[in-house]
N, C-alpha and C. Protein backbone atom coordinates (compact mmCIF):
# COMPACT_ATOMS: atom_id res chain seq x y z
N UNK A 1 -123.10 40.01 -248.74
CA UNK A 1 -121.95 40.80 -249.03
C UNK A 1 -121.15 41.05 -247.75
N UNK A 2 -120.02 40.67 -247.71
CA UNK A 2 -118.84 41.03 -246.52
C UNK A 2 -118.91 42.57 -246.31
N UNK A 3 -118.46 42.54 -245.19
CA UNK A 3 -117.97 43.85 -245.26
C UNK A 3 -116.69 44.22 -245.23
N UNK A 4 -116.42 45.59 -246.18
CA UNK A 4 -114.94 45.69 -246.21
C UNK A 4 -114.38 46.56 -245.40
N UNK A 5 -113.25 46.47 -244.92
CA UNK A 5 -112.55 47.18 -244.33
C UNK A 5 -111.63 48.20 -244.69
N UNK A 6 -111.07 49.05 -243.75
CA UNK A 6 -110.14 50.02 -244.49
C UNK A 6 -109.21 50.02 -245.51
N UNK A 7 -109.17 50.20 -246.44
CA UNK A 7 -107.53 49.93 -247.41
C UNK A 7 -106.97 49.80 -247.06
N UNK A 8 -105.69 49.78 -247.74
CA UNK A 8 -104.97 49.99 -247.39
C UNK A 8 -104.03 50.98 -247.38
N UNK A 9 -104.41 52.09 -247.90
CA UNK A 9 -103.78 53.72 -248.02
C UNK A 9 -104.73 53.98 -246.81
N UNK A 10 -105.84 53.90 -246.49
CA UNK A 10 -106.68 54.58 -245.47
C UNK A 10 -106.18 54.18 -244.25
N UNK A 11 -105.77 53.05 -244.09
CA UNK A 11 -105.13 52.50 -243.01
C UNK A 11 -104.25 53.21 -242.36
N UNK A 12 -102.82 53.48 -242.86
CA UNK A 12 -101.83 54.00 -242.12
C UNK A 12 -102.57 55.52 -242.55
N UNK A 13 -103.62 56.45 -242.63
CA UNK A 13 -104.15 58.12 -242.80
C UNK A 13 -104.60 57.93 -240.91
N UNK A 14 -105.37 56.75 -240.88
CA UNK A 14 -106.65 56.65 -238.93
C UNK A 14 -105.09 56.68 -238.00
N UNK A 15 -104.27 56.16 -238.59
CA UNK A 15 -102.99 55.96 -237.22
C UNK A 15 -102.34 57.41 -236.93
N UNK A 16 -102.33 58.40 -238.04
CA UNK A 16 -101.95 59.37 -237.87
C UNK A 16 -102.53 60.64 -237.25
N UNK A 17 -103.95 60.55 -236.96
CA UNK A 17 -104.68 61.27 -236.72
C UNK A 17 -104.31 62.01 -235.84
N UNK A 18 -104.71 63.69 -235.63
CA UNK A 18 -104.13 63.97 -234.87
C UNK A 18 -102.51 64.47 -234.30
N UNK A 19 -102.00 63.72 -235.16
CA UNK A 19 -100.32 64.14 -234.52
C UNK A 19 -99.57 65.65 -235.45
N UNK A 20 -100.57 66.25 -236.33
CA UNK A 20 -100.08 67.79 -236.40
C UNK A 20 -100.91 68.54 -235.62
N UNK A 21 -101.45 68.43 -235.01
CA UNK A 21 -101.93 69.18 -233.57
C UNK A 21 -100.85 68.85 -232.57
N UNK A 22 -100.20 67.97 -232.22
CA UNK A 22 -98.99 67.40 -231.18
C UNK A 22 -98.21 68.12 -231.81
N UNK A 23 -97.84 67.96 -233.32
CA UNK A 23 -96.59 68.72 -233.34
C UNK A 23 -96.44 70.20 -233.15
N UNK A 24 -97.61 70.90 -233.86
CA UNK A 24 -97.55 72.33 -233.47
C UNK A 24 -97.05 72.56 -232.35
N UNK A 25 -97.97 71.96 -231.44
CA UNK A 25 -97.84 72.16 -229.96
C UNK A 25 -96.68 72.15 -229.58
N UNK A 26 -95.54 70.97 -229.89
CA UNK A 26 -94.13 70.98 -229.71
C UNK A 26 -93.83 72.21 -230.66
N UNK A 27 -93.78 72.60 -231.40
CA UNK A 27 -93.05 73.66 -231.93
C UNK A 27 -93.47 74.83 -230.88
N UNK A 28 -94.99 75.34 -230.77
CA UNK A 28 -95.09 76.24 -230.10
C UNK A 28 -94.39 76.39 -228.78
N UNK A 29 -94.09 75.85 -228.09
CA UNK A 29 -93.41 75.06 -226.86
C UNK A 29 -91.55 75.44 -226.75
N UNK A 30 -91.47 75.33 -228.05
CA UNK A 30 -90.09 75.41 -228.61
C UNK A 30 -90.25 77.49 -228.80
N UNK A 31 -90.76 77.50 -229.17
CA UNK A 31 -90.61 79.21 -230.09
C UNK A 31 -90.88 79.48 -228.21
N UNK A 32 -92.04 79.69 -227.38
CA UNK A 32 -92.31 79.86 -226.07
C UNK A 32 -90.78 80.07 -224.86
N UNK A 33 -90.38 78.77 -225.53
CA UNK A 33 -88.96 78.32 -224.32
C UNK A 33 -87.89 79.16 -225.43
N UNK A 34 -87.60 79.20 -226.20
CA UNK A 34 -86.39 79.95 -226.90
C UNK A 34 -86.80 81.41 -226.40
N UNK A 35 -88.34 82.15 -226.69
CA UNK A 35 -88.03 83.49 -226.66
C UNK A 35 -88.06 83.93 -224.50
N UNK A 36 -87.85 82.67 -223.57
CA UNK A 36 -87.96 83.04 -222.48
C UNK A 36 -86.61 83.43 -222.30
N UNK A 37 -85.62 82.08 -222.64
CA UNK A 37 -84.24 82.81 -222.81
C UNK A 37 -83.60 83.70 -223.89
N UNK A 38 -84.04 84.50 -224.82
CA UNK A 38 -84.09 85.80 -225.14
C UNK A 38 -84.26 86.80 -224.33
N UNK A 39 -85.22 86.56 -223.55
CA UNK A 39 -85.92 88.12 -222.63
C UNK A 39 -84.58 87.95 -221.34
N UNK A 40 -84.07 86.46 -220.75
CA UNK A 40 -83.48 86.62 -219.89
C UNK A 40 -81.94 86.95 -220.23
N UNK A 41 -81.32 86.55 -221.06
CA UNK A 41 -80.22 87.32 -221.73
C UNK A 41 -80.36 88.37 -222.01
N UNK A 42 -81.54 89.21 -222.73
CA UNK A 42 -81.71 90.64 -222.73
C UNK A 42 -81.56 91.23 -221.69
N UNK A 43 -82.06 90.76 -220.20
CA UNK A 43 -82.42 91.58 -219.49
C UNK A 43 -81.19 91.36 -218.07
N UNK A 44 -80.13 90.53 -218.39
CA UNK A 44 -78.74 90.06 -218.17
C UNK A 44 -77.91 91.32 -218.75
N UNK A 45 -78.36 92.05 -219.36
CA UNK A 45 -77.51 92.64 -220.92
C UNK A 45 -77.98 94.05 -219.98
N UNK A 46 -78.92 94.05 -219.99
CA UNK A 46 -79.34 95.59 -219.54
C UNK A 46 -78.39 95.48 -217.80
N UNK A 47 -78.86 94.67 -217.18
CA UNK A 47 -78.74 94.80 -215.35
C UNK A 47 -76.86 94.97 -215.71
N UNK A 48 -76.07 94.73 -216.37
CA UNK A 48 -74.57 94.88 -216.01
C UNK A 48 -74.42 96.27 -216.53
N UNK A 49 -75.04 96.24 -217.61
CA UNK A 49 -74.89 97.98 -218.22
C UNK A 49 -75.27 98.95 -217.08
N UNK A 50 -76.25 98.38 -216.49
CA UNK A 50 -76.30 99.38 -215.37
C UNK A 50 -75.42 99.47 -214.17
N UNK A 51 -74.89 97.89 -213.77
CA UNK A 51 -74.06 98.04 -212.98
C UNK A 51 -72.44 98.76 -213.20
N UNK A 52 -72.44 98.50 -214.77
CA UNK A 52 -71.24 99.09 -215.18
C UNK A 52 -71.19 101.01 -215.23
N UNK A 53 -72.34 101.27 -215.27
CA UNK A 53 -72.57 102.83 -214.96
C UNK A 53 -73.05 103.75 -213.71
N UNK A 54 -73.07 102.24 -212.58
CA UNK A 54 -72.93 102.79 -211.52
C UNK A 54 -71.54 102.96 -210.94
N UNK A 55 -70.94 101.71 -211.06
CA UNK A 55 -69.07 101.59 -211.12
C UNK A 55 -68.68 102.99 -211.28
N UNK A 56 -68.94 103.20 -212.66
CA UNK A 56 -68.40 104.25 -213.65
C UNK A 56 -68.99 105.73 -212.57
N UNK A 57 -70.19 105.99 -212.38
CA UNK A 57 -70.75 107.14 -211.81
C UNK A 57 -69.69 107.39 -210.28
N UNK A 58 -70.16 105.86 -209.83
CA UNK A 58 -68.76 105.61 -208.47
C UNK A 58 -68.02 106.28 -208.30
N UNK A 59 -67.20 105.60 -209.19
CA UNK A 59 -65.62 105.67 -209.62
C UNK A 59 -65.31 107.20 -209.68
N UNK A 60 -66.15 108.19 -210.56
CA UNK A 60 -65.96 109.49 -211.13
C UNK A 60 -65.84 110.23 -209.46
N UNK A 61 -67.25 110.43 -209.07
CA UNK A 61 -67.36 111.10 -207.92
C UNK A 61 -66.32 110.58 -206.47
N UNK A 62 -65.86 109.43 -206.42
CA UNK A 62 -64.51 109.29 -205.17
C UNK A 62 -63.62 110.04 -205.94
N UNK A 63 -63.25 110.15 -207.04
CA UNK A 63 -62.16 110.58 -207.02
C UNK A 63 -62.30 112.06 -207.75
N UNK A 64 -62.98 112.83 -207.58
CA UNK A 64 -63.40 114.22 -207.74
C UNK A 64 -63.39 114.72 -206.16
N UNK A 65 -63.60 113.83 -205.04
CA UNK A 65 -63.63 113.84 -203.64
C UNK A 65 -61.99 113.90 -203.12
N UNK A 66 -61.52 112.85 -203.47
CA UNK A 66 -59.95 112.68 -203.23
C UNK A 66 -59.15 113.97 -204.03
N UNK A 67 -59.28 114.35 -204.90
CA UNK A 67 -58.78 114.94 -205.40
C UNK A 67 -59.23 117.08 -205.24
N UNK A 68 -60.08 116.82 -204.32
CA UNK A 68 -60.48 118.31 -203.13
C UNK A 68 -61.48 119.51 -203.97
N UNK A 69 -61.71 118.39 -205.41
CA UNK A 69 -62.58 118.97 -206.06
C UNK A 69 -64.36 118.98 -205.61
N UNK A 70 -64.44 118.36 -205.02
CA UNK A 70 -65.79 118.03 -204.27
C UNK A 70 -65.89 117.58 -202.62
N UNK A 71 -66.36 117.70 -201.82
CA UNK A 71 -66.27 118.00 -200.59
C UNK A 71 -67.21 116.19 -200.10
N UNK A 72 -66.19 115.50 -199.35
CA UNK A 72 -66.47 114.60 -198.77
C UNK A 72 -65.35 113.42 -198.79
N UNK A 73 -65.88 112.08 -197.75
CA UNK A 73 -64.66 111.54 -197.73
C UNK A 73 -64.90 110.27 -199.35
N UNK A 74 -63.53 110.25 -199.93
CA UNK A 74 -63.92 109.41 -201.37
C UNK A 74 -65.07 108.17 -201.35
N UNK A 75 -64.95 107.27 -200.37
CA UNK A 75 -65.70 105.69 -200.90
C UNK A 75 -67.05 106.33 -200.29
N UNK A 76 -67.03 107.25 -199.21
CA UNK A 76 -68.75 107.38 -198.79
C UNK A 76 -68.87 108.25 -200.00
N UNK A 77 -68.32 109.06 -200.75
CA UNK A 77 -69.29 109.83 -202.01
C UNK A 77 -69.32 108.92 -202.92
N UNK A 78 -68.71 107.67 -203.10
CA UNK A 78 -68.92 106.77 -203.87
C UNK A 78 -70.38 105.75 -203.49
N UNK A 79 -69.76 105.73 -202.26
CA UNK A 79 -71.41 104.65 -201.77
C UNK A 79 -72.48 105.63 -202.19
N UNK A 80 -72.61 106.69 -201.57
CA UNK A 80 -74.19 107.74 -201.66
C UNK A 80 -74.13 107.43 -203.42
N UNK A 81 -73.52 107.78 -204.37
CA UNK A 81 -73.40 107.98 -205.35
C UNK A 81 -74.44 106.54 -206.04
N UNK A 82 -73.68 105.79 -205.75
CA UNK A 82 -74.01 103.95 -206.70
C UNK A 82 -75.57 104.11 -205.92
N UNK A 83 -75.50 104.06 -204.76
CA UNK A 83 -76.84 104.04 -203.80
C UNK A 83 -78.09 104.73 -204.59
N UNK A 84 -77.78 105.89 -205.06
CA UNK A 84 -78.80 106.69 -206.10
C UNK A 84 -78.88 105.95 -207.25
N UNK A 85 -78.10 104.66 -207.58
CA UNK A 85 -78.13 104.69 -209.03
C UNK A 85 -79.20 103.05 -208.71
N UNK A 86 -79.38 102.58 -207.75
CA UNK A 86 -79.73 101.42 -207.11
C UNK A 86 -78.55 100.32 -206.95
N UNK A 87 -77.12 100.67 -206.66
CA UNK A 87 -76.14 99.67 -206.60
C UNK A 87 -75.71 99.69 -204.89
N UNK A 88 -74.78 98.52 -204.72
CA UNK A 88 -74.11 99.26 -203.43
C UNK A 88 -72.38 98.65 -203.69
N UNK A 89 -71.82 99.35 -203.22
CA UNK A 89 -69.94 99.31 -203.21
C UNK A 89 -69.91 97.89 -202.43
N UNK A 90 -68.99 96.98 -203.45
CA UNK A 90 -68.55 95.97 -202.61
C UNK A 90 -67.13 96.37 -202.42
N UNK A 91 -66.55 96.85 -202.98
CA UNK A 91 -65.24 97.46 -202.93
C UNK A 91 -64.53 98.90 -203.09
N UNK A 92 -63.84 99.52 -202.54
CA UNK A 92 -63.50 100.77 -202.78
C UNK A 92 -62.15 100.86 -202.36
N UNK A 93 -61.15 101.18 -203.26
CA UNK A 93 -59.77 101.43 -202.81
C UNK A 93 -59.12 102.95 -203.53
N UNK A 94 -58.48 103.26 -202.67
CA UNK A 94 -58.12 104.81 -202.64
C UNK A 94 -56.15 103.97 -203.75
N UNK A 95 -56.22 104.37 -204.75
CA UNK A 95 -54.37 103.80 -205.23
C UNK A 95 -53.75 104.54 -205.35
N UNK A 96 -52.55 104.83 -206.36
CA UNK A 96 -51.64 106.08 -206.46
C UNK A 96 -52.43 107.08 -207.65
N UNK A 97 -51.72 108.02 -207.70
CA UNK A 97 -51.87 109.13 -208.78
C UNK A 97 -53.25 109.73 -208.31
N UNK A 98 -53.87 109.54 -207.38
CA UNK A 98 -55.07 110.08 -206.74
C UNK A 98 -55.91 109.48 -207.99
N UNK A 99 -55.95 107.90 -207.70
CA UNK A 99 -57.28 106.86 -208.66
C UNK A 99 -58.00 106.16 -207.52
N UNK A 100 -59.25 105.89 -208.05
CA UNK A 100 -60.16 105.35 -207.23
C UNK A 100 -60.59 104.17 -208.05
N UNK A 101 -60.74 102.99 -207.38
CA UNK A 101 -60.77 101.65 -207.82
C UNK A 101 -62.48 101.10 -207.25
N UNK A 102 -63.46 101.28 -207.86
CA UNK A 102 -64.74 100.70 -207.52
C UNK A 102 -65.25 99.40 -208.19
N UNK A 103 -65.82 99.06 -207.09
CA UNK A 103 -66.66 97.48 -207.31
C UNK A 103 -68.47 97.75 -206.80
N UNK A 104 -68.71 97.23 -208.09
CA UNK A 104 -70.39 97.68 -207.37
C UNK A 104 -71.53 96.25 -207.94
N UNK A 105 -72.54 96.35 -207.03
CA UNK A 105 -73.37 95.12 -207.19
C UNK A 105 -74.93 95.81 -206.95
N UNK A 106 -75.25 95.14 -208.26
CA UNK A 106 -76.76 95.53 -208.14
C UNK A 106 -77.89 95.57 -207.12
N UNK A 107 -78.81 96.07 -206.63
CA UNK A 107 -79.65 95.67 -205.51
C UNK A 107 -80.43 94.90 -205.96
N UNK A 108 -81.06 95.09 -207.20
CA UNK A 108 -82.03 94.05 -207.79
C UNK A 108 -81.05 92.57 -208.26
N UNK A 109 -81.56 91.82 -207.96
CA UNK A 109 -81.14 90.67 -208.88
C UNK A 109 -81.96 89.92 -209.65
N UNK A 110 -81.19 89.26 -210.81
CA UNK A 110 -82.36 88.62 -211.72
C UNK A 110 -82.28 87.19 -211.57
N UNK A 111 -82.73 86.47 -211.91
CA UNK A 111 -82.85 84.47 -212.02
C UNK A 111 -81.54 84.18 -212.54
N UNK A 112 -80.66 85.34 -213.08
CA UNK A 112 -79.10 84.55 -213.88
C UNK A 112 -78.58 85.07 -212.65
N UNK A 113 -78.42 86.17 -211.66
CA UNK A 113 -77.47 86.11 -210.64
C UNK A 113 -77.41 87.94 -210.47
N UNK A 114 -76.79 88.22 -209.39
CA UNK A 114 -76.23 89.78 -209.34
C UNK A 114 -75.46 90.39 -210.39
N UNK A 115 -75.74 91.53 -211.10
CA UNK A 115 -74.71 91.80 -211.92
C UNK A 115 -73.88 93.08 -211.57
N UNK A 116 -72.48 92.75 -211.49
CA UNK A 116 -71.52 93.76 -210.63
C UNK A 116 -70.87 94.46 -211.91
N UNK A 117 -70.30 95.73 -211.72
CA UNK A 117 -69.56 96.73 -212.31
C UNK A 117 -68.25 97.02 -211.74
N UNK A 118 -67.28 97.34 -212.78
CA UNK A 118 -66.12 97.62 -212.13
C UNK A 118 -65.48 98.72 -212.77
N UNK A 119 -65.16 100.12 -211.95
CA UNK A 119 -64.64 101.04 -212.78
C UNK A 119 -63.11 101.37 -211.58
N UNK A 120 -62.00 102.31 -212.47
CA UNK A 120 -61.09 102.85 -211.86
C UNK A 120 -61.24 104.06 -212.35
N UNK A 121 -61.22 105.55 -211.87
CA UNK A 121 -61.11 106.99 -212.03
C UNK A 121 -60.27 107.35 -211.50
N UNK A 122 -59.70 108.62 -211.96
CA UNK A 122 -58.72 109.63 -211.85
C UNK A 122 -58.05 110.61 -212.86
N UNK A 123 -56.99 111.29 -212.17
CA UNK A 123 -56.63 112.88 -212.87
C UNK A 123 -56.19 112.41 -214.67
N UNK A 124 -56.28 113.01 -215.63
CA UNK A 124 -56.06 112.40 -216.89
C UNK A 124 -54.38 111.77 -216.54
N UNK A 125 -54.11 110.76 -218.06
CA UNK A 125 -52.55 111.06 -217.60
C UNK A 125 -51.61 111.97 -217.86
């Protein structure tokens, strides 16, 4: 008696062996790398909010300074100010109507880059 060999339905089942373990793996790989850039856009999302509320904190206190409501000269109560919040002033300009124009940049940075804030304060109109 010969011996027989695989079918031919059994045939192309031995070639496949194995390759939904590969694929999981690519999927898992996929869900892994999608939720890394989730966390780094999240956390892109948070670092400007903060820089935007150091701006903003900035911004308030120079011109509560300029304006003889608080005692000091405007951009240094602005620097001390962002400085507490962990930012530092890349910019500070004194304009008309007694407004203060701030630029501020995070101390921490993340893998997407520095994230800066920008506020202007002053008297209502």
């Amino acid at each position: 008696m010969a011996a027989r060999g695989p079918e031919a339905g059994e045939r192309g089942r031995t070639n496949e062996r194995g390759s939904g373990t590969v694929l999981a793996a690519g999927l898992g790989l996929v869900v892994i790398v999608a939720m890394a850039l989730v966390l780094l856009l999240a956390q892109s999302a948070v670092m400007a909010s903060r820089a935007a509320s150091a701006a903003d904190l900035a911004a308030l206190a120079a011109a509560d300074a300029l304006r003889g409501i608080s005692q000091g000269v405007p951009c240094s109560v602005a620097a001390d100010v962002a400085g507490r919040q962990g930012a530092k002033i890349t910019s500070c300009s004194e304009g008309g109507n007694d407004t203060v124009e701030v630029r501020t940049e995070l101390l921490n940075r993340s893998m997407v880059g520095a994230a800066t804030g920008h506020a202007r304060a002053g008297p209502p109109p």
